[in-house]
C-alpha atoms as a PDB file:
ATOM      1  CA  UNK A   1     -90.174  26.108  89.915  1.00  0.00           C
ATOM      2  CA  UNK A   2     -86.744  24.717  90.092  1.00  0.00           C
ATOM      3  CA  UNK A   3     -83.654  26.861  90.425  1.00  0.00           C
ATOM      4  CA  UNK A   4     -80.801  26.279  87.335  1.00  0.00           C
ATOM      5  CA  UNK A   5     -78.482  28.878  88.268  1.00  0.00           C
ATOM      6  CA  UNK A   6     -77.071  31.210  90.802  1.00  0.00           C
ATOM      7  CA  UNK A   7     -74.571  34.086  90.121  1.00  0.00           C
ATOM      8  CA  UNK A   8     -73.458  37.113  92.147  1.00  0.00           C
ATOM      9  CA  UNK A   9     -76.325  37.165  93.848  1.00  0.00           C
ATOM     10  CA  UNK A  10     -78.738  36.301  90.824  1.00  0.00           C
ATOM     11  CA  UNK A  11     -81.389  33.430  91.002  1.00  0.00           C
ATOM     12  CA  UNK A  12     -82.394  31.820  87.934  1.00  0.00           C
ATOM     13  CA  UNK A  13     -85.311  29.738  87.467  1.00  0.00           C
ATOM     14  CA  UNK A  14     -86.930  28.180  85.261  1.00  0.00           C
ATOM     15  CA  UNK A  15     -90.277  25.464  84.448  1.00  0.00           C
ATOM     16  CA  UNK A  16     -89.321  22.487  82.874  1.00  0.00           C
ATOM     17  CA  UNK A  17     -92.056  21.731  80.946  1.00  0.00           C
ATOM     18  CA  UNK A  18     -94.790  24.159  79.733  1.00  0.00           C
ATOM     19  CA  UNK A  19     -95.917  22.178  75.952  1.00  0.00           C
ATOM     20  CA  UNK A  20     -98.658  25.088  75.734  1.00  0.00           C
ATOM     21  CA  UNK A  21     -96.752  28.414  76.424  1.00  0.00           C
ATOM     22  CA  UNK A  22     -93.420  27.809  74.223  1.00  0.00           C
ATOM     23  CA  UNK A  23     -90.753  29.588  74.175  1.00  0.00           C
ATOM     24  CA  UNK A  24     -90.389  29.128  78.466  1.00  0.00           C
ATOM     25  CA  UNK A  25     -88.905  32.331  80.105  1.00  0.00           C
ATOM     26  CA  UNK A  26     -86.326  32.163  82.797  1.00  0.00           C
ATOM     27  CA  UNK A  27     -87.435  33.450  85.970  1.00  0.00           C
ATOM     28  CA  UNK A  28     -84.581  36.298  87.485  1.00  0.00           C
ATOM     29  CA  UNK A  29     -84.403  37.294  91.326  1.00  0.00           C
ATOM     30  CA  UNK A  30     -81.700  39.438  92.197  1.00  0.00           C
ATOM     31  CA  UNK A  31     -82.628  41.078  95.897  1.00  0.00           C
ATOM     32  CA  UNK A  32     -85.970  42.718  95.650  1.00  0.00           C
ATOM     33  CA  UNK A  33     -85.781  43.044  92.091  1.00  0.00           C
ATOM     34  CA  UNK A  34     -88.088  40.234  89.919  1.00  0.00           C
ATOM     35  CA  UNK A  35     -88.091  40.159  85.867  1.00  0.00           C
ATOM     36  CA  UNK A  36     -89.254  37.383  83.479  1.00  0.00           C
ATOM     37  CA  UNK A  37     -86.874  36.682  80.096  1.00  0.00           C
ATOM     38  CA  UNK A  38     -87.863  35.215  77.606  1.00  0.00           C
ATOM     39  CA  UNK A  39     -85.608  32.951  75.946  1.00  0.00           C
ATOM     40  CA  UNK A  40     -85.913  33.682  72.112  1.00  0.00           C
ATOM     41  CA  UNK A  41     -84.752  37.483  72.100  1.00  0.00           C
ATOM     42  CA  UNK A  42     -83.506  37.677  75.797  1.00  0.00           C
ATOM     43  CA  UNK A  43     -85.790  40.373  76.033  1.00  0.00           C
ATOM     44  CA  UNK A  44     -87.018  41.733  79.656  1.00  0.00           C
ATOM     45  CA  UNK A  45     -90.852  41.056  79.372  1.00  0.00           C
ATOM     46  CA  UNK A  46     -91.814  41.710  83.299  1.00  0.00           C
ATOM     47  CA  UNK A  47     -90.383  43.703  86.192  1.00  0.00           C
ATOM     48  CA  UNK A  48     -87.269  45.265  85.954  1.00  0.00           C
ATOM     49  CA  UNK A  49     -83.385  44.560  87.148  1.00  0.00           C
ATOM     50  CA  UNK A  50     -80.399  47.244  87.730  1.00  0.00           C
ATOM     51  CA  UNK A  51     -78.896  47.947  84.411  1.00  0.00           C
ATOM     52  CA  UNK A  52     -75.739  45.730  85.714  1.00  0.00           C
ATOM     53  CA  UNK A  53     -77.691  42.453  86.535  1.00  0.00           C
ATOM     54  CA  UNK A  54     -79.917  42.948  83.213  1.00  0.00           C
ATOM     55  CA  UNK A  55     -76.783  42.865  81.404  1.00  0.00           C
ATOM     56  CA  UNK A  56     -75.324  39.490  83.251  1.00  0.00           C
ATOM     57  CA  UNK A  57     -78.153  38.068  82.605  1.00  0.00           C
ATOM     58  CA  UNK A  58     -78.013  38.399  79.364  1.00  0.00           C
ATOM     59  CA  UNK A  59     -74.668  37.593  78.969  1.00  0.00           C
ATOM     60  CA  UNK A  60     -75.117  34.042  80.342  1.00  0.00           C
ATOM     61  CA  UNK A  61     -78.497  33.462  78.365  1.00  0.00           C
ATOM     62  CA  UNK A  62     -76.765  34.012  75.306  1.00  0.00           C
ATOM     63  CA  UNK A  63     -74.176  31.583  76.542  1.00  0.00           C
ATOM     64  CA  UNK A  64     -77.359  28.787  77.541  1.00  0.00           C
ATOM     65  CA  UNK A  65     -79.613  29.881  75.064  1.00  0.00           C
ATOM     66  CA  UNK A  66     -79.569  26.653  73.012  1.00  0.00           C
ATOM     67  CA  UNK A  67     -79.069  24.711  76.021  1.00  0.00           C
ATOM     68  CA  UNK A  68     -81.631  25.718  77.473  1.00  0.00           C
ATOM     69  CA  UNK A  69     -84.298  25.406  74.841  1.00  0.00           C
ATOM     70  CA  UNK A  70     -83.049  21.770  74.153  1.00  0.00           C
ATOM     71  CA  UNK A  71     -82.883  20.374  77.958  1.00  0.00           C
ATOM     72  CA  UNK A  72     -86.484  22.197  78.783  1.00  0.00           C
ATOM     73  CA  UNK A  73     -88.038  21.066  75.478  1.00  0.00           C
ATOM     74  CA  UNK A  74     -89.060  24.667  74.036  1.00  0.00           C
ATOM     75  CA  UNK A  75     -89.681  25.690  70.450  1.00  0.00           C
ATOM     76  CA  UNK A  76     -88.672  28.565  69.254  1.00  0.00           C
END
């Protein structure tokens, strides 16, 4: 799974192409903490991050959202 970003410590990844599971989460690392987002609510759906990296997350999904779902062919 290919990394897109990486932010204060934060790891980003994401599939390109999943055609049978749409909308694709992003993948988030930050230490020993793991979660899955995914993409149409930026909701947390698996594991957990601190409070602070949950909420920079979601600040720069909201910024890629549409990005995101464009380049890596999901439909929401």
């Amino acid at each position: 799974m290919p990394e897109i970003c990486r932010f204060y410590g934060i790891i980003i990844r994401m599939y390109l192409i999943d055609r049978e599971h749409p909308p694709q989460p992003i993948y988030i690392k930050y230490g020993e903490n793991e979660a899955v987002m995914e993409l149409t609510h930026l909701n947390i759906i698996e594991g957990k991050l601190p409070k602070k990296c949950r909420q920079l997350v979601k600040e720069w999904a909201e910024i890629h959202q549409q990005e995101l779902i464009k380049k890596y062919d999901c439909k929401v």
